[in-house]
Each structure stands twice: as structure tokens, then as C-alpha cells.
Protein backbone atom coordinates (compact mmCIF):
# COMPACT_ATOMS: atom_id res chain seq x y z
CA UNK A 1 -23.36 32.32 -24.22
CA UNK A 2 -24.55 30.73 -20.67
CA UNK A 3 -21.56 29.24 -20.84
CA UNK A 4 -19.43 31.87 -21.10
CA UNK A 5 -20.74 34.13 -18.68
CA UNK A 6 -20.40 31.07 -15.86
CA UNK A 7 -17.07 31.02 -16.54
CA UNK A 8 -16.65 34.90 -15.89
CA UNK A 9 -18.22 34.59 -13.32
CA UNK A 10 -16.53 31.41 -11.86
CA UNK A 11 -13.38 33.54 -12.90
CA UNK A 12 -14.29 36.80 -11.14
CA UNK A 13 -14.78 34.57 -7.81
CA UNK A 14 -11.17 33.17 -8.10
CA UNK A 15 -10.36 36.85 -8.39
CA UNK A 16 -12.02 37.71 -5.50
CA UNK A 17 -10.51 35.07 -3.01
CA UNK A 18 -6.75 35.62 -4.41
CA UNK A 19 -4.28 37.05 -2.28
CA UNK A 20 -2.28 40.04 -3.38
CA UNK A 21 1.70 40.68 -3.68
CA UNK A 22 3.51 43.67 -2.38
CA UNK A 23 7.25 44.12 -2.27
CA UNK A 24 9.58 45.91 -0.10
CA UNK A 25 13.22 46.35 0.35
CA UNK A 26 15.66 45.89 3.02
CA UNK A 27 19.46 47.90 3.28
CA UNK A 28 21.79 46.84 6.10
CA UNK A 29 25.03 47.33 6.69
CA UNK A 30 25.28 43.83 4.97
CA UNK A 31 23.81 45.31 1.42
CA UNK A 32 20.38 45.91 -0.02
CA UNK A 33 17.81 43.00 -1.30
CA UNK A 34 14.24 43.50 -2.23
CA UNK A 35 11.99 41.06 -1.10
CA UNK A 36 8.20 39.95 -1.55
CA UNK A 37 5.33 39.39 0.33
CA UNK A 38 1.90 37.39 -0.60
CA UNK A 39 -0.92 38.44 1.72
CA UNK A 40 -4.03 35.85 1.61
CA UNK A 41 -7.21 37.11 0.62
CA UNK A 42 -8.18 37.01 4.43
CA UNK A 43 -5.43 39.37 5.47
CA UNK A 44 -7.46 42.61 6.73
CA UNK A 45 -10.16 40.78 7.92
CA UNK A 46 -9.05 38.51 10.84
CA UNK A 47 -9.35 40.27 14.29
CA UNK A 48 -6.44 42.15 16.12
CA UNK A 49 -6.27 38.92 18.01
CA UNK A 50 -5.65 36.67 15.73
CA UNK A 51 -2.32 37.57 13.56
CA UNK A 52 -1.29 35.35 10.75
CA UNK A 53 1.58 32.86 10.80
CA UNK A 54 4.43 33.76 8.05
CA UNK A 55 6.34 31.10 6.25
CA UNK A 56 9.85 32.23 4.95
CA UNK A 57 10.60 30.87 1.24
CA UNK A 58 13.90 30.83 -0.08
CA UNK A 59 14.14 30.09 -4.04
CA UNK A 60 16.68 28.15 -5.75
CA UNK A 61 19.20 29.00 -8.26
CA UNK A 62 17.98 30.70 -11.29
CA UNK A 63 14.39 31.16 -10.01
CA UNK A 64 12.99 34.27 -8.11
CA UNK A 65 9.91 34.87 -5.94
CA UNK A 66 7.30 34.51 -8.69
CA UNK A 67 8.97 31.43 -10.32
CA UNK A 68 9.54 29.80 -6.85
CA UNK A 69 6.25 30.62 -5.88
CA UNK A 70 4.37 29.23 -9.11
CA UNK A 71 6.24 26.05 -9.21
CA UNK A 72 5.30 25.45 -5.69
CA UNK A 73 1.53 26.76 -6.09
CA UNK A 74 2.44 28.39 -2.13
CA UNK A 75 0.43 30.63 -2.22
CA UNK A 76 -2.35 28.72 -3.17
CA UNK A 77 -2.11 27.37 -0.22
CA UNK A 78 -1.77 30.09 1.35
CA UNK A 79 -5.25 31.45 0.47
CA UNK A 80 -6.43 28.14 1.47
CA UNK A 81 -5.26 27.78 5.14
CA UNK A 82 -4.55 31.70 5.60
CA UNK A 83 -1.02 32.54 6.17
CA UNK A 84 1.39 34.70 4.40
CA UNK A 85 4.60 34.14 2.67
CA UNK A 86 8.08 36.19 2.31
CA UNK A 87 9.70 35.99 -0.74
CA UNK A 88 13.47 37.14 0.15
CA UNK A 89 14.84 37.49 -3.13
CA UNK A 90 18.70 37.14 -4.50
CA UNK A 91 19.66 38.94 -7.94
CA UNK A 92 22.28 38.40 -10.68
CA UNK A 93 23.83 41.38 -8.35
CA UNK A 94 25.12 39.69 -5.87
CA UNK A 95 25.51 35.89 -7.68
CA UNK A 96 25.51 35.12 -11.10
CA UNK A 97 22.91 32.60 -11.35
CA UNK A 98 20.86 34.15 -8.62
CA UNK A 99 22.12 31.45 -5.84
CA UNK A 100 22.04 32.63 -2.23
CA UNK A 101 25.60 32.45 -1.26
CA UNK A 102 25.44 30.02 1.38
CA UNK A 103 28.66 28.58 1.08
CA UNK A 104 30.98 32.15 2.30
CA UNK A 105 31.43 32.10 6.01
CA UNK A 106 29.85 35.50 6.09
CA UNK A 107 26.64 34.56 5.79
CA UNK A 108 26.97 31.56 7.43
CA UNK A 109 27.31 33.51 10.97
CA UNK A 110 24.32 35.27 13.41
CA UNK A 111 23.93 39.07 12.74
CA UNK A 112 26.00 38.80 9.35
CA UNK A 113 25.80 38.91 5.43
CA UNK A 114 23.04 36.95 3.95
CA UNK A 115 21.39 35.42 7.07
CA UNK A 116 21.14 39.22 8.54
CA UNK A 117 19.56 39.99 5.52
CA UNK A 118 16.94 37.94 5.96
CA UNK A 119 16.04 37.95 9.21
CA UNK A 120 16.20 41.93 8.60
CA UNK A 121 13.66 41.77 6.08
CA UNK A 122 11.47 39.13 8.30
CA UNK A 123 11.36 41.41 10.98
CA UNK A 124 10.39 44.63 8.81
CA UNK A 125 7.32 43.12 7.36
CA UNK A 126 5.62 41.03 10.86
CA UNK A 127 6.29 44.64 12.12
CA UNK A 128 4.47 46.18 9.08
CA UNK A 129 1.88 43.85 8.35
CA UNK A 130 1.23 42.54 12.20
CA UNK A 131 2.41 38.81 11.71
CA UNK A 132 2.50 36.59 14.45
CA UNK A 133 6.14 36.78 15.52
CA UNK A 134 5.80 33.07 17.49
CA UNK A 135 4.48 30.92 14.34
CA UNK A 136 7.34 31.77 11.82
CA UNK A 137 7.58 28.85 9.48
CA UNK A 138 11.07 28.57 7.05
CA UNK A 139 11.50 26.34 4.07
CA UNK A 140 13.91 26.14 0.69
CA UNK A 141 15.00 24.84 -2.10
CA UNK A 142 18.71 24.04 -3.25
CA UNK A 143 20.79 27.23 -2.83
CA UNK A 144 17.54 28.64 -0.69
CA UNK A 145 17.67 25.66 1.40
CA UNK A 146 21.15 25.65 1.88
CA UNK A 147 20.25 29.10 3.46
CA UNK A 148 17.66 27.46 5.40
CA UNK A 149 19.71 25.58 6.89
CA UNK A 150 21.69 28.38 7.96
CA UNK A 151 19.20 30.24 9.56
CA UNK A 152 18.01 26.84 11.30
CA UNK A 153 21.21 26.96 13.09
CA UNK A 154 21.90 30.72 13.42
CA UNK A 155 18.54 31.39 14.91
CA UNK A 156 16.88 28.09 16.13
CA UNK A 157 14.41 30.56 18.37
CA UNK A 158 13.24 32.66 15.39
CA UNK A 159 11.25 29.48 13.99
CA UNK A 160 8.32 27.01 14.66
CA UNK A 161 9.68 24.69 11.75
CA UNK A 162 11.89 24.55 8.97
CA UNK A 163 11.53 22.30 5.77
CA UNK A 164 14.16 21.63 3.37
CA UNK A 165 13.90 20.61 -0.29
CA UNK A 166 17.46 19.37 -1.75
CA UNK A 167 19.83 21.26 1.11
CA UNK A 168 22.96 21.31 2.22
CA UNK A 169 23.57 21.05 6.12
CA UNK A 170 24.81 23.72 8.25
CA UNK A 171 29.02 24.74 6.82
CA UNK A 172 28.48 21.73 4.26
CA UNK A 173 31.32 24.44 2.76
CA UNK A 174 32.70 27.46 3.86
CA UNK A 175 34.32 28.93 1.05
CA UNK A 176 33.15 29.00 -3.22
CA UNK A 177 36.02 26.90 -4.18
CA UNK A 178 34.80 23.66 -2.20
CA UNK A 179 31.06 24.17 -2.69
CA UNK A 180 30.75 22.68 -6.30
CA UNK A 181 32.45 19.56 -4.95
CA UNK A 182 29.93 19.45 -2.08
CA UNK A 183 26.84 19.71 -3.76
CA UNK A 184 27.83 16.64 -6.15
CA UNK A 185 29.44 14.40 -4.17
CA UNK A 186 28.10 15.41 -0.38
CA UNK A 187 30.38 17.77 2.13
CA UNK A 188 33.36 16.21 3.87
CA UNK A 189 32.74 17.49 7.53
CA UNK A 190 31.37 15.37 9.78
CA UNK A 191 27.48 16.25 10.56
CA UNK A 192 28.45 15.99 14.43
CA UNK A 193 31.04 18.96 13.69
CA UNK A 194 29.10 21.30 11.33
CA UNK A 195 26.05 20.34 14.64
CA UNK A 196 28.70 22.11 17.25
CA UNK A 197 29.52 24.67 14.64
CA UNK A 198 25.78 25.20 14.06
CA UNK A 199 25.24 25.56 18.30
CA UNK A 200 28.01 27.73 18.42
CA UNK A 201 26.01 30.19 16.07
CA UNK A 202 23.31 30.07 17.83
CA UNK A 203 24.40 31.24 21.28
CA UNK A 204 25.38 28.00 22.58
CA UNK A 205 22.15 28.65 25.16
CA UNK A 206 20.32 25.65 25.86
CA UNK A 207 16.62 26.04 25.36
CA UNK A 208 14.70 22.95 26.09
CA UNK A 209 12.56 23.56 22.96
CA UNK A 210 13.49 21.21 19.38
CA UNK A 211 13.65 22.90 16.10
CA UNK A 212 11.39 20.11 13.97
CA UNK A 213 12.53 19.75 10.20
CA UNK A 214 10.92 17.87 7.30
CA UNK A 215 13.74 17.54 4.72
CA UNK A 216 12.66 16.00 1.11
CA UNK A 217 14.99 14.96 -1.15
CA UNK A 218 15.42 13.06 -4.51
CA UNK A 219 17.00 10.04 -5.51
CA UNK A 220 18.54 10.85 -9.11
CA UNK A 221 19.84 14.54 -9.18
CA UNK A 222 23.34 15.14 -10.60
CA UNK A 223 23.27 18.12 -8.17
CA UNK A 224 22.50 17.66 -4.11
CA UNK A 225 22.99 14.09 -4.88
CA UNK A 226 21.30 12.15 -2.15
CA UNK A 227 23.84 11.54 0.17
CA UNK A 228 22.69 15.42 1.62
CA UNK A 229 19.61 14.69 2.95
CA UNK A 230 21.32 12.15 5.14
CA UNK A 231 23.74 14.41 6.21
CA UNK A 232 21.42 17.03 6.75
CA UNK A 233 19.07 14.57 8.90
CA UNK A 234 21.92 13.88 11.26
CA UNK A 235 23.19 17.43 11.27
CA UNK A 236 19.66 18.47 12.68
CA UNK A 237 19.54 15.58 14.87
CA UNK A 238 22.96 16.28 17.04
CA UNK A 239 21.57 20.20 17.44
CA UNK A 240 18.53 19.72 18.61
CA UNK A 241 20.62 17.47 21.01
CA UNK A 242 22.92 20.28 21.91
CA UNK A 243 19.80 22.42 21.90
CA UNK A 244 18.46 20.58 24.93
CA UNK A 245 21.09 20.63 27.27
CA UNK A 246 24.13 21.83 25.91
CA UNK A 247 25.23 18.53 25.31
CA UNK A 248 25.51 15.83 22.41
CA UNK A 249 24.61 12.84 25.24
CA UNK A 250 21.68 11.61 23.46
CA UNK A 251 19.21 13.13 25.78
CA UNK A 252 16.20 13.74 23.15
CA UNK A 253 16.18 9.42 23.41
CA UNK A 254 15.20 9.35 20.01
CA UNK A 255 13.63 6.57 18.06
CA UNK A 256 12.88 6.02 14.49
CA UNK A 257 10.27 4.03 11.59
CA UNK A 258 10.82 3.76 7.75
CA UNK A 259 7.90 3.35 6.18
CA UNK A 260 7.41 2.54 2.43
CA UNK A 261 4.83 4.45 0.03
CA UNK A 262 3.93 3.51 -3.57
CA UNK A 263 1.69 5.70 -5.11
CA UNK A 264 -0.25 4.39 -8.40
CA UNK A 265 0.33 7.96 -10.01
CA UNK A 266 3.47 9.08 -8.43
CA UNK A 267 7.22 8.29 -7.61
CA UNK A 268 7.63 5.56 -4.68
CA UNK A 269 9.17 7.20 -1.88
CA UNK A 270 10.46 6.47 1.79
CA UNK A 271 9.50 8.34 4.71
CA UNK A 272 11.82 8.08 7.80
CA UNK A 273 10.43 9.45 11.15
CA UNK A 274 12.28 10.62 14.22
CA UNK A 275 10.75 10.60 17.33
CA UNK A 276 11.84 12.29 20.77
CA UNK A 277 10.34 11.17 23.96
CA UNK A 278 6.89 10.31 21.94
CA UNK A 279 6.81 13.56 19.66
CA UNK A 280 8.03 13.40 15.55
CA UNK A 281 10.29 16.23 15.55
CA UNK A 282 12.24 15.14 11.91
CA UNK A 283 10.63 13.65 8.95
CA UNK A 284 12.93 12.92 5.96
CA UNK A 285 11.24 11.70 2.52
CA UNK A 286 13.68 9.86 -0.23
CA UNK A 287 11.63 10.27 -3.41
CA UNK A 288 13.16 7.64 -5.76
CA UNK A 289 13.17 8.43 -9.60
CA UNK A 290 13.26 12.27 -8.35
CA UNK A 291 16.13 14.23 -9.71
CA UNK A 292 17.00 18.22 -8.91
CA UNK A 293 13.51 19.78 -8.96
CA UNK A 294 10.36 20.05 -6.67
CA UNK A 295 8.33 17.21 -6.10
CA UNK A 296 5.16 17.35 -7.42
CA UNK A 297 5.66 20.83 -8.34
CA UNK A 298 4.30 22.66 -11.72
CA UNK A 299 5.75 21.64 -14.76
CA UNK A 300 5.52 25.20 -16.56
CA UNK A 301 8.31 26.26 -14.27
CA UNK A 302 11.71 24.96 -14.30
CA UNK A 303 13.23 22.70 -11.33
CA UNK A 304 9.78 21.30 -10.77
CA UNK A 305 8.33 17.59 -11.82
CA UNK A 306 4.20 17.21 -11.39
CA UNK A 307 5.04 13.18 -11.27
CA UNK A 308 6.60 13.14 -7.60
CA UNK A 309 4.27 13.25 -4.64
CA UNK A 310 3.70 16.79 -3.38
CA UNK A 311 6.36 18.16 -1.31
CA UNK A 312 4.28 21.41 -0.69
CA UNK A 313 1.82 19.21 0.90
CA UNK A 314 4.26 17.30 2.73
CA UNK A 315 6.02 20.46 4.32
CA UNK A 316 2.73 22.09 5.35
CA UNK A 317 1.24 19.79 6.79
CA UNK A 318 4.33 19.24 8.88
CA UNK A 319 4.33 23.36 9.74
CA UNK A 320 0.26 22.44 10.32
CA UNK A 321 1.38 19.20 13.12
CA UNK A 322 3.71 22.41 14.30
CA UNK A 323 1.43 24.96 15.05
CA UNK A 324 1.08 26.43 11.52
């Protein structure tokens, strides 16, 4: 009977430090999508002065905020280092298998489609719940990080960091026709081209300031074979080289480290490092044995696999070396 009423009462305490959901909506000229927001159990209590940071999360085929959320456990961590989370959320509506449609040159441009969408939604709820509009963190998975990446582009001054989890770069294809082929075998524009195309959508106005990414990727999946994160690494690189100056001339004088990891419980995995003038501003992790599904993620959900190393983990702490 002791027992038991510990555990209630070790249960009633988890209760009481949980976040909550709400949900909202967002119409545009663009269309309508609902959205979700978890708010840490500290929301309400922090001072005027001190407004939470808001991370972005953009699900995967077949999965929706809940699902993306649970496999993820982010907003567990969100109640643990107090920020919030937007769910933007696609429906059977608008794509049959719930895919954000990152692939239609509509939503692959500033101020248009999908990616106004979005950042529609993101700016209705920092307005509503008093986020901090300068530590906006972005991250995905598959079709949701394929939108990441168009957002990265489209609106490099709208984010602290961005972290990818099996993406496509920036136009990887720009019509539905093409985009099967690219996320099995890797797109066929060069990532110095879809980097223009990318700093074309974002103004083309030098801003001195890097976008940092931390892409993670696996080594076995059928789908987003691995060949993407590559592509997406170099993609990133060049704009944040046009991002400086204007120009691709190899002024962020970049260098880079591989290091190997081999956990005793998990997948071995590579981390490569990018460096500009002293600072890492990309991070890209090769997870071997990993197919199409989160690393380290919970099982119950599908797309996840508890034996890689923890790419939640990874990606915050990379938002946390970013001002998270």
C-alpha cells in the first residue's frame, strides 16, 4: 500500500512539472494549417524579461505533431531546459501521406505556399505567447527537413540554428515528378547552384552573420540515402559563404576534423566539424547501421530506432553552443 501511494505521488509530481499543448490555426492567402504549441511547465512564471526561445519542428511523412513529438521525447526536453516548441502540422488535405510538399517551387520561394505558412504561424504564436523573436531554433525530419531546409535559405535571419535529420538541400527538386528519384538516389543539381538559388531567396543581402546547421543522417535508408547529407553539408557551406559577402570566394576560411565514435550500446557514427575563422558553425553526424528513422528515438513510434545515439541530444546541444 506504501508502495502504491509513492508512486501516486511520484506520478502526481511528473504531472505537475509537464508542460501543456495548445493548438492554433493559421489561414493565408497560401491556405489554412493548424499547428501546435508545447509550453514548458515554466512558461508563466519567468519574468517579462526573460522570454523563452522557440524551436520550430517539422514532422516527417506519415507522422503529425504528437507522433513527431513522442518519438523525439522534445518536449521532454523542453521541460528540462525551458523552451517551447511549434508543431506546424501538414494533413492528408494537402498531401496524401501527410509530407510537406517541399519539392513544388511554390513553397520553395520567400513569402509563398508552404514556407509562408510557416513562418505565418511562427510569428502568430511569439506574438501570442511572448517568445523571444532573436533565439528561434528550426529542425526536421525527412519531408519536414526538406522544409527546413527551405526556410534555412528563404529566411537565413529568422533563425539562431537549424538541424536537419535525413533532408534534402535547398531545390534538391522542384517539381513532384523528379522528387522520388531524388530522395533515393540524391538530387542532380549541383550544391553550389541550389547555394545561389538558396541566396537568391533570401534577398541576396549580405549579412555578416552564419546560419550554423547540425545535419544527422543514416547510413542504410532506402529513402534519403546518404549521399544527402553530403549534399546538404556543402549546400549550407557555399550560403553561408554567399551570406558573408555576397560572394562564393571562400571568405568564411573554413577548416574541418572527422572524428570517430563507437559507442558500447549504440551505432558507431562519424562526426565531421566545420569551422570558420575558429567558430564550429556545421556539424554533420553519419550514423552507420542507421536506416530512415530518428536516431535514438522511441521505439513505440514509427521512423524512430532507440539503438542509434541520440540525435535529440545532438541537435540541442548544438541550438544550446548557439544561444538556445
Amino acid at each position: 500500500m506504501k508502495q502504491f501511494i509513492l508512486t501516486l505521488s511520484i506520478l502526481s509530481a511528473l504531472q505537475t512539472f509537464a508542460g501543456t499543448w495548445t493548438e492554433g490555426r493559421y489561414m493565408s492567402m497560401w491556405g489554412i494549417r493548424d499547428y501546435k504549441v508545447y509550453l514548458p511547465h515554466n512558461y508563466g512564471t519567468t519574468s517579462s524579461n526573460h522570454k523563452l526561445p522557440v524551436i520550430v519542428a517539422l514532422h516527417g511523412c506519415m507522422q503529425n505533431p504528437e507522433v513527431f513529438a513522442g518519438g523525439t521525447r522534445l518536449n521532454e526536453w523542453a521541460d528540462k531546459l525551458g523552451f517551447a516548441v511549434l508543431y506546424p502540422q501538414q494533413t492528408n488535405l494537402y498531401n496524401i501521406y501527410n509530407c510537406w510538399n517541399w519539392f513544388f517551387p511554390v513553397n520553395q520561394s520567400k513569402h509563398m505556399g508552404e514556407a509562408e505558412i510557416i513562418m505565418g504561424s511562427l510569428k502568430k504564436v511569439v506574438k501570442q505567447f511572448n517568445f523571444d523573436n532573436k533565439k528561434v531554433f528550426l529542425l526536421g525530419m525527412s519531408a519536414g527537413g526538406a522544409m527546413s531546409t527551405v526556410l534555412a535559405n528563404c529566411y537565413p535571419e529568422k533563425f539562431q540554428a537549424i538541424g536537419t535529420h535525413h533532408a534534402t538541400m535547398y531545390k534538391a527538386a522542384e517539381d513532384a515528378f523528379t522528387a522520388e528519384d531524388v530522395v533515393y538516389n540524391g538530387s542532380k543539381l549541383s550544391p553550389h547552384i541550389a547555394a545561389a538559388k538558396g541566396y537568391a531567396c533570401s534577398g541576396m543581402i549580405p549579412r555578416k552573420k552564419k546560419l550554423p546547421a547540425v545535419i544527422i543522417h543514416g547510413s542504410r535508408g532506402a529513402v534519403m540515402k546518404a549521399v544527402h547529407a553530403t549534399q546538404v553539408e556543402t549546400q549550407l557551406r557555399v550560403f553561408n559563404d554567399l551570406l558573408d559577402n555576397g560572394l562564393a570566394d571562400g571568405s568564411l576560411k573554413e577548416e574541418s576534423t572527422t572524428q570517430r565514435f563507437t559507442p558500447d550500446d549504440k551505432y558507431a557514427y562519424d562526426l565531421i566539424t566545420w569551422k570558420s575563422k575558429g567558430k564550429i558553425y556545421i556539424k554533420r553526424y553519419m550514423i552507420e547501421t542507421l536506416g530512415h528513422a530518428w536516431s535514438g528515438g522511441d521505439n513505440s513510434y514509427e521512423f524512430n530506432d532507440q539503438n542509434g545515439p541520440d540525435a535529440t541530444r545532438f541537435i540541442l546541444d548544438f541550438f544550446k553552443e548557439n544561444g538556445l
